[in-house]
N, C-alpha and C. Protein backbone atom coordinates (compact mmCIF):
# COMPACT_ATOMS: atom_id res chain seq x y z
N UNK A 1 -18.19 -5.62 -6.87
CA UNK A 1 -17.51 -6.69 -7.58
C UNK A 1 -16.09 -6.28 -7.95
N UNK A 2 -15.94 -5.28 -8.38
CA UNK A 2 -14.32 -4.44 -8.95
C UNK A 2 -13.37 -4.94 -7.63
N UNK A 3 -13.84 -4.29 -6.64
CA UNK A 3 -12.44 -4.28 -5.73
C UNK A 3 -12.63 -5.82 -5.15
N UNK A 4 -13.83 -6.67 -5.19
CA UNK A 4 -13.41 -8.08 -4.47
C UNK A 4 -12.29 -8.60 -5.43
N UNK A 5 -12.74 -8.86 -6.54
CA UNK A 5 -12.26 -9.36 -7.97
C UNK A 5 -10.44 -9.09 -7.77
N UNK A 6 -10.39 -7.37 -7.73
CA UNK A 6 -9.28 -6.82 -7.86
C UNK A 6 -8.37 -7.85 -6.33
N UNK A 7 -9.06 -7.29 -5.14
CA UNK A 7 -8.54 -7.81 -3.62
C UNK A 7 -8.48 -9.39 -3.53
N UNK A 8 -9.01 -10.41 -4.81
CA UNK A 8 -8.79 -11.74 -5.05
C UNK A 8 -7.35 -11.84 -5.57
N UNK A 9 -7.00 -11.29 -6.14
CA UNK A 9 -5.73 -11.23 -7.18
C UNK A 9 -5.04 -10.45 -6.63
N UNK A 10 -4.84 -9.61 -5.86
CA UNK A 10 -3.88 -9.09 -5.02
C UNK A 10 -3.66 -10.15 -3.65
N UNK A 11 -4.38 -10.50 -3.01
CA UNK A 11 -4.18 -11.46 -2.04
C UNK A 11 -3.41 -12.43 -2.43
N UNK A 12 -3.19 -13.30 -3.77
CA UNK A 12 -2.83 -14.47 -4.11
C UNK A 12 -1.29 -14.04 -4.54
N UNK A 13 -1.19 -12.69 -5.60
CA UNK A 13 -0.09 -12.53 -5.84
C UNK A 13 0.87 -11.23 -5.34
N UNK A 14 -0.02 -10.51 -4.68
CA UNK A 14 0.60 -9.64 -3.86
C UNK A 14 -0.22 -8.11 -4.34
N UNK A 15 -0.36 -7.96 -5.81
CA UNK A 15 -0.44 -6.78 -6.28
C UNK A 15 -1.08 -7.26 -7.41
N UNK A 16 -2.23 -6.19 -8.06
CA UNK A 16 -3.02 -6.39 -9.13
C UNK A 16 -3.12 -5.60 -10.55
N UNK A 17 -3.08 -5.71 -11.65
CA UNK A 17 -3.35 -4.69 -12.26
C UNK A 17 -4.61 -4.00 -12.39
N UNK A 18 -4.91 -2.85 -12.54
CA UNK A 18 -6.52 -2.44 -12.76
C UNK A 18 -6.24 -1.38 -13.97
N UNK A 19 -6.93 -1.61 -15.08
CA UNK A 19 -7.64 -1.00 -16.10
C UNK A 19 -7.85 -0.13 -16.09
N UNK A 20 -7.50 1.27 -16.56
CA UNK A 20 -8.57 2.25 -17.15
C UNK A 20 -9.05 2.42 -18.15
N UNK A 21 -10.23 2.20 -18.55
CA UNK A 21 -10.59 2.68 -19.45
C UNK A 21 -11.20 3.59 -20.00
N UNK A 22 -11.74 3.98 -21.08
CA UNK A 22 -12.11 5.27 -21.42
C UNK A 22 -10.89 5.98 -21.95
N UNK A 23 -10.39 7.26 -21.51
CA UNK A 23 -9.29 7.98 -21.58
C UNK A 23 -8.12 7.44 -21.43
N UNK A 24 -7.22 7.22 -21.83
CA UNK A 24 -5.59 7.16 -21.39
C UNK A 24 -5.05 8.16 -20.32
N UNK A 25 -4.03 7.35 -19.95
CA UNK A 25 -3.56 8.27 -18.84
C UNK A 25 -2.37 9.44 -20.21
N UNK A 26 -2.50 10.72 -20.09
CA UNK A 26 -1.11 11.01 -20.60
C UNK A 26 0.06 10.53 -20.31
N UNK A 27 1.21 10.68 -21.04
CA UNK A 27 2.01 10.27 -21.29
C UNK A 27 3.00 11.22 -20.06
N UNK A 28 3.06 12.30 -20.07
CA UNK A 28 3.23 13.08 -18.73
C UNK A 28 2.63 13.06 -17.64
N UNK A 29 1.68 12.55 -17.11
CA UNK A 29 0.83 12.33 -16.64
C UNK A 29 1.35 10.97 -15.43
N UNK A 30 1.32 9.88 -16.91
CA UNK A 30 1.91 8.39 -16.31
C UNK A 30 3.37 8.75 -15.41
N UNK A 31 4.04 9.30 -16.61
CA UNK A 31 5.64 9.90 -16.02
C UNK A 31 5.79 10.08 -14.34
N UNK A 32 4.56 11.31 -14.28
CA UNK A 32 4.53 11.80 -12.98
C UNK A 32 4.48 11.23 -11.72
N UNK A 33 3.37 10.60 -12.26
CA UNK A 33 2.58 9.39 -11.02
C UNK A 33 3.75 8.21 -11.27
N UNK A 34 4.99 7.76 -12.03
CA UNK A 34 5.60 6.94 -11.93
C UNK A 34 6.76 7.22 -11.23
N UNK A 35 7.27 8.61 -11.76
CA UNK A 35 8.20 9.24 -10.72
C UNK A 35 8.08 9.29 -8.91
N UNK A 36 6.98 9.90 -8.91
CA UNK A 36 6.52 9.90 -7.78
C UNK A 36 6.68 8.41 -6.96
N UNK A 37 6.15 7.52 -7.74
CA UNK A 37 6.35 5.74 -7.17
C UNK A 37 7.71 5.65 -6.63
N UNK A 38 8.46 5.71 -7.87
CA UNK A 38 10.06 5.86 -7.88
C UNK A 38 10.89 6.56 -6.69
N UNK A 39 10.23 7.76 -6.94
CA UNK A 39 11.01 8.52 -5.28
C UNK A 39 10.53 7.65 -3.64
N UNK A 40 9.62 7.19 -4.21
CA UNK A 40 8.86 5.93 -2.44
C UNK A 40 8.04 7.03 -1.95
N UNK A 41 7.61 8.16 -2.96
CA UNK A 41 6.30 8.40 -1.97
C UNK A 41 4.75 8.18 -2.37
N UNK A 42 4.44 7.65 -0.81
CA UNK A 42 2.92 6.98 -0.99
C UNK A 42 1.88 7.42 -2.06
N UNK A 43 1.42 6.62 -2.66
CA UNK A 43 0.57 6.89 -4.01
C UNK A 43 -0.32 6.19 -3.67
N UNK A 44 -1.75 6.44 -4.20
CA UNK A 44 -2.98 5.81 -3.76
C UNK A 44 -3.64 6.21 -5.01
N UNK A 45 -4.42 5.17 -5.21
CA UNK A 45 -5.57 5.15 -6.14
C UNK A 45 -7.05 5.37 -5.07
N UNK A 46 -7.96 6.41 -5.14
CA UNK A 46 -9.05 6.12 -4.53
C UNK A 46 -9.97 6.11 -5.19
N UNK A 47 -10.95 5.46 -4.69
CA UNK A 47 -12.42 4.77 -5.44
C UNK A 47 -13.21 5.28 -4.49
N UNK A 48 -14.36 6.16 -5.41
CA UNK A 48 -15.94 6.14 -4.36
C UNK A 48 -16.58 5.59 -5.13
N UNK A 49 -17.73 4.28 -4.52
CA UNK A 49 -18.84 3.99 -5.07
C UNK A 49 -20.07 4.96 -4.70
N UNK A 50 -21.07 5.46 -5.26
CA UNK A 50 -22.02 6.03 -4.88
C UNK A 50 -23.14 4.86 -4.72
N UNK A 51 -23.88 5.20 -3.46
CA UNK A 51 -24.79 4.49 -2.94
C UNK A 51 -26.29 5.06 -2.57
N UNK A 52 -26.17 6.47 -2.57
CA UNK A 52 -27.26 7.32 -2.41
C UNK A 52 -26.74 8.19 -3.14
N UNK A 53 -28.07 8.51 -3.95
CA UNK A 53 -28.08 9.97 -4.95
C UNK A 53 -28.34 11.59 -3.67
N UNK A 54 -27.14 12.61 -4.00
CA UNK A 54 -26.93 13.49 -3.14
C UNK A 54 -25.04 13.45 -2.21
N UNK A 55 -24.51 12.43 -1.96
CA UNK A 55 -23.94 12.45 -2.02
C UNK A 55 -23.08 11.43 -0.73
N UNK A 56 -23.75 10.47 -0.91
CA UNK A 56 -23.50 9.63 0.16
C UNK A 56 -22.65 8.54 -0.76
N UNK A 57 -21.29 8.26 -0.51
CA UNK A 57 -21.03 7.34 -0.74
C UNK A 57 -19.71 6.08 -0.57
N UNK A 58 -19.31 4.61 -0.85
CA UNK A 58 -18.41 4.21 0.17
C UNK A 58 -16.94 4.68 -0.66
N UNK A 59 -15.82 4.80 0.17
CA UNK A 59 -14.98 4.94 -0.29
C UNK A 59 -13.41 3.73 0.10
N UNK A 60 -12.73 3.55 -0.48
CA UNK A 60 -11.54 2.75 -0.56
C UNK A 60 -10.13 3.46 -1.21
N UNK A 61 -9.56 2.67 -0.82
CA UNK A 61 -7.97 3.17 -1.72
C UNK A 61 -7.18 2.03 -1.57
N UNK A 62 -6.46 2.46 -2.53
CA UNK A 62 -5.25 1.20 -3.10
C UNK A 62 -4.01 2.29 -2.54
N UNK A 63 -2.71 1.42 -2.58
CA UNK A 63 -1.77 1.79 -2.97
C UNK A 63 -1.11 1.35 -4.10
N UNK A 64 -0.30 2.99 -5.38
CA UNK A 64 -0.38 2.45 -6.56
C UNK A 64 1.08 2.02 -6.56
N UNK A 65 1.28 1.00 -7.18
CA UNK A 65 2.79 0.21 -7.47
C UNK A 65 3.53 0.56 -8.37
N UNK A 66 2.63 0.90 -9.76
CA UNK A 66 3.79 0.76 -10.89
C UNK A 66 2.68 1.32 -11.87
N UNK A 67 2.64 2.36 -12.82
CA UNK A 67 2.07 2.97 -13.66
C UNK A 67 2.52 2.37 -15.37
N UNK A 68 1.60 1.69 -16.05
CA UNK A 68 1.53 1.13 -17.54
C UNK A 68 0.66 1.57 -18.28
N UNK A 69 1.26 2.15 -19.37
CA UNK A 69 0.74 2.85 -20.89
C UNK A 69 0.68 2.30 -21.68
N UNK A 70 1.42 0.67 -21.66
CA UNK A 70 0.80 -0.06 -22.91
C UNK A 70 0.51 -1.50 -22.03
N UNK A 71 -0.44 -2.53 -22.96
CA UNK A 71 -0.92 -3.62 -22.05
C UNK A 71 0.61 -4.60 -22.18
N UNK A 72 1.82 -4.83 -23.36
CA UNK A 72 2.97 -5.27 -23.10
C UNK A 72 3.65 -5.56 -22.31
N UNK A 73 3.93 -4.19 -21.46
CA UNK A 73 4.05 -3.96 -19.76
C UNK A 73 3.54 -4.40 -18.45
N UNK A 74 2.10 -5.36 -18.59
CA UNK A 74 1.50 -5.75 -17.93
C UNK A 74 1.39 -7.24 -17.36
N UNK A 75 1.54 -8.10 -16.61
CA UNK A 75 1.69 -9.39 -16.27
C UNK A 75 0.47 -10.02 -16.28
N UNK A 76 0.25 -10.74 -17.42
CA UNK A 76 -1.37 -11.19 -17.78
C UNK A 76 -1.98 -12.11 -16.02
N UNK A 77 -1.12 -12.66 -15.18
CA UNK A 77 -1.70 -13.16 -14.35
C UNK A 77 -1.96 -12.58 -12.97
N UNK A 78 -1.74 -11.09 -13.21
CA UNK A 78 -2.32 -10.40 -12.33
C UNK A 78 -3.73 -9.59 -12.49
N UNK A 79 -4.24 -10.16 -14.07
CA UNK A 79 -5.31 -9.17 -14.70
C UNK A 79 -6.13 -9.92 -13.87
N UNK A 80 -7.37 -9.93 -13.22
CA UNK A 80 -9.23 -10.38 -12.44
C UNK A 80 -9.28 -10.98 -14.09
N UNK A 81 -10.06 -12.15 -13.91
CA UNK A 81 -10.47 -12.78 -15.24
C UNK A 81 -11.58 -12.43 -15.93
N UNK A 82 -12.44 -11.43 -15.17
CA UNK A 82 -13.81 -10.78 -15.56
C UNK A 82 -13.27 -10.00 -16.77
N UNK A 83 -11.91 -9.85 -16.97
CA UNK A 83 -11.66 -8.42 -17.89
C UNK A 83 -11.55 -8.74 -19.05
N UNK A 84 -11.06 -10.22 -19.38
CA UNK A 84 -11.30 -10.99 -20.73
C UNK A 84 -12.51 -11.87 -20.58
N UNK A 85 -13.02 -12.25 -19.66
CA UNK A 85 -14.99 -12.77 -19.66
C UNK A 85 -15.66 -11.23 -20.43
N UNK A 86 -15.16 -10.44 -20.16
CA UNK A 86 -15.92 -8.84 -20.13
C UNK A 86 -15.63 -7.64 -21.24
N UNK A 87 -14.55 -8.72 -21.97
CA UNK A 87 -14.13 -7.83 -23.00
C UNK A 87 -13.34 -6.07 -22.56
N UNK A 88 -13.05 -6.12 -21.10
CA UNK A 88 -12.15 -5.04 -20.70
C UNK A 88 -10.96 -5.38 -21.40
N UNK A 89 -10.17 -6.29 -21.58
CA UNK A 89 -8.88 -6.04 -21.79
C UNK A 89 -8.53 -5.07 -23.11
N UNK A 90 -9.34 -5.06 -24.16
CA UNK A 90 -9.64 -4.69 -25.33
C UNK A 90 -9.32 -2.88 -25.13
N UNK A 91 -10.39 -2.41 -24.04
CA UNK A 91 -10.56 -1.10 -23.29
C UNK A 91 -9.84 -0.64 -22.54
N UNK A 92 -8.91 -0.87 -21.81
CA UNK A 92 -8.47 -0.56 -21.26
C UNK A 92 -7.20 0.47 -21.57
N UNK A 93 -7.07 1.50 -21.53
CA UNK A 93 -6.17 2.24 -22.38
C UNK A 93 -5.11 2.62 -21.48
N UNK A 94 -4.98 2.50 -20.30
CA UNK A 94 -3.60 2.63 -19.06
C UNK A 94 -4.12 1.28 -17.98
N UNK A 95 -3.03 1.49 -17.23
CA UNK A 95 -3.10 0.54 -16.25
C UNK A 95 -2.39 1.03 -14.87
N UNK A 96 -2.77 0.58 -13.44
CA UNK A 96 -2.09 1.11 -12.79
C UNK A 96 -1.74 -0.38 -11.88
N UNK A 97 -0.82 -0.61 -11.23
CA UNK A 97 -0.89 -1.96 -10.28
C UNK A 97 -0.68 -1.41 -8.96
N UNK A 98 -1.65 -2.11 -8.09
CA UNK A 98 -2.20 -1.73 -6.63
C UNK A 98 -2.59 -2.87 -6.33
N UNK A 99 -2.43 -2.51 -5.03
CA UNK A 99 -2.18 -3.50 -3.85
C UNK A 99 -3.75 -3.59 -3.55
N UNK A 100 -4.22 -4.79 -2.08
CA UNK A 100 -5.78 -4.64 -1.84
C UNK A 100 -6.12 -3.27 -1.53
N UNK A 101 -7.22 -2.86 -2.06
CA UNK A 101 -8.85 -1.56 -1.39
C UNK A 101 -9.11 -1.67 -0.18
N UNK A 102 -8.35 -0.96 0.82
CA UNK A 102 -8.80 -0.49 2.34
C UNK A 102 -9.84 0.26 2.13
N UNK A 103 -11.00 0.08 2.75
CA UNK A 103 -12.20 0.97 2.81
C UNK A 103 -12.08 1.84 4.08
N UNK A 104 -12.25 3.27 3.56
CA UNK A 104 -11.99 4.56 4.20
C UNK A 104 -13.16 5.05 4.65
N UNK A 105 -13.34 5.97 5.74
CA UNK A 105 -14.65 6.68 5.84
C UNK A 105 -14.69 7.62 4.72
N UNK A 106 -15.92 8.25 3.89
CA UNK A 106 -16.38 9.40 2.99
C UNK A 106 -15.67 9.94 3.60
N UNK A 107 -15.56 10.73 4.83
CA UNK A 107 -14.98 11.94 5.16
C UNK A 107 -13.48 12.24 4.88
N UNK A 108 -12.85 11.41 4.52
CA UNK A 108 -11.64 11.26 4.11
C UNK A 108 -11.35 12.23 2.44
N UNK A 109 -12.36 12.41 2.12
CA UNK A 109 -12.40 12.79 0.72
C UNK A 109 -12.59 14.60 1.16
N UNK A 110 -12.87 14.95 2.17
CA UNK A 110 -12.53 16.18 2.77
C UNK A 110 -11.47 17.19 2.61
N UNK A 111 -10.50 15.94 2.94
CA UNK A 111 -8.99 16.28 3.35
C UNK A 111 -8.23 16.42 1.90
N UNK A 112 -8.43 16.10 1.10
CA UNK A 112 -7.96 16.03 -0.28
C UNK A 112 -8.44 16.94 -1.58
N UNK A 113 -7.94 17.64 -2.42
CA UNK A 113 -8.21 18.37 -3.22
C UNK A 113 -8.12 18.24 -4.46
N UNK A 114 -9.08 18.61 -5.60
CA UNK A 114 -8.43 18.09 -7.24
C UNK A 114 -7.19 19.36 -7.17
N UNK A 115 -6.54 18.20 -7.92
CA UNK A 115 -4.93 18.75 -8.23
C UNK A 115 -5.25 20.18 -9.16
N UNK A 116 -6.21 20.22 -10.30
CA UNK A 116 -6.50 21.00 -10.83
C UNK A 116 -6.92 22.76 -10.80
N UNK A 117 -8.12 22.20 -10.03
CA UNK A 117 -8.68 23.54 -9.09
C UNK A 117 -8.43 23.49 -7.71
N UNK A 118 -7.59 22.35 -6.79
CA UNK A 118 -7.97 22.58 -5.70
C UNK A 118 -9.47 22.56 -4.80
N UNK A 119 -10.71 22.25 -5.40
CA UNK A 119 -11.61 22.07 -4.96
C UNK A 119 -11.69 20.90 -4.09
N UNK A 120 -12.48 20.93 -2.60
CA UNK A 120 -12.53 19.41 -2.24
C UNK A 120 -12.88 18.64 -3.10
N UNK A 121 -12.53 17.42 -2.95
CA UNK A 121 -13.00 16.36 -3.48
C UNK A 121 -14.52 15.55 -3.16
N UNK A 122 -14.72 16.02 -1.83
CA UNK A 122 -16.17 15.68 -1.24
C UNK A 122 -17.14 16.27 -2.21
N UNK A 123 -16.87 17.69 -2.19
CA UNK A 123 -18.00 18.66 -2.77
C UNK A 123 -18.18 17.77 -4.12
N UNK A 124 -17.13 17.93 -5.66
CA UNK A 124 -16.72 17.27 -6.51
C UNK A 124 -17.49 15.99 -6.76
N UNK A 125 -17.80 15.10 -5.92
CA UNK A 125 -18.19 13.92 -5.62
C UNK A 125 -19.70 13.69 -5.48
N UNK A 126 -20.12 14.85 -4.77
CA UNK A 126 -22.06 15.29 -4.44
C UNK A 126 -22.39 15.65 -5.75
N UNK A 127 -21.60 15.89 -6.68
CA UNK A 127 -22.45 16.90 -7.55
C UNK A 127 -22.25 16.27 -9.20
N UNK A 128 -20.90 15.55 -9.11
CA UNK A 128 -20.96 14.53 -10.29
C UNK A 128 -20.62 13.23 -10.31
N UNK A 129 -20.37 12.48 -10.88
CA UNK A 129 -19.80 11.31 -10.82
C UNK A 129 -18.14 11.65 -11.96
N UNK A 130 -17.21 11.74 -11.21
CA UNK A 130 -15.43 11.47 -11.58
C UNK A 130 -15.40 10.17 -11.94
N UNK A 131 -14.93 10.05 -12.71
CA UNK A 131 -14.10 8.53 -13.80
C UNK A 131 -12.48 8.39 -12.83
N UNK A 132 -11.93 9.98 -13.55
CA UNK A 132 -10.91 9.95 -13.00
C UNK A 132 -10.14 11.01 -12.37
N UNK A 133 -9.59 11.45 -11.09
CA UNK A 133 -9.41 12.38 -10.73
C UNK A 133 -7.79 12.73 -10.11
N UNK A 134 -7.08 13.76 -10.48
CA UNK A 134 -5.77 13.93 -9.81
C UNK A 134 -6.38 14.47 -8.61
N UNK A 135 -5.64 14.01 -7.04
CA UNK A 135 -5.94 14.72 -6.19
C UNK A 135 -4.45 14.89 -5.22
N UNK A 136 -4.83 16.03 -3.79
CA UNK A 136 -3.32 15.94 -3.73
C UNK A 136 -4.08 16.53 -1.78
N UNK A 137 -3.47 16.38 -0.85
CA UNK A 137 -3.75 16.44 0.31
C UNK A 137 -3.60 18.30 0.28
N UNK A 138 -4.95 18.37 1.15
CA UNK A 138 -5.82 19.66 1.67
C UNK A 138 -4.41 20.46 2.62
């Protein structure tokens, strides 16, 4: 439902906002990933749904547009309407705006590493469920 919802509202207006909630993005953090926008190099949001317990599961990516730390910043008619049906807007403590979810093969999550430890991201993925993850090419 997330990425149709999201890929409804990007189709119509080009680009969507999506929610995070839970944690905020830092404030250095946002900076980074906004800089990065800024210089024109490719930024992606990726999403795995898990579908089998062990470690099977589908994956997608956005490309990210524009990084927001407060909801002010945000263009209410790019929000999916589930998020005020759903009481997200309330939750949502960053925002990122991305374009439609190309669905990728799993194996794609190979090639990529948490920014942190450097660990694949595949392995990472079998063994917990990530909210949210910096990653950066293998």
């Amino acid at each position: 439902m997330l990425r149709e919802a999201h890929d409804q509202v990007s189709s119509f207006y080009g680009s969507v906002w999506l929610g995070i909630t839970g944690r905020s993005l830092s404030l250095p953090r946002a900076r980074e990933l906004q800089g990065q926008i800024d210089s024109e190099a490719k930024t992606y949001l990726y999403i795995a749904q898990m579908i089998k317990s062990g470690g099977a599961f589908k994956a997608f990516r956005s490309e990210i547009f524009q990084v927001a730390t407060s909801f002010s910043d945000v263009k209410r008619e790019l929000i999916p309407t589930y998020y005020g049906n759903e009481g997200i807007l309330s939750e949502a403590k960053s925002w990122l705006r991305v374009g439609r979810f190309e669905p990728l093969d799993q194996s794609t999550f190979d090639d990529l590493r948490l920014a942190q430890s450097g660990k694949p991201v595949s392995n990472a993925l079998r063994r917990s469920m990530l909210s949210v993850a910096f990653v950066c090419p293998g």
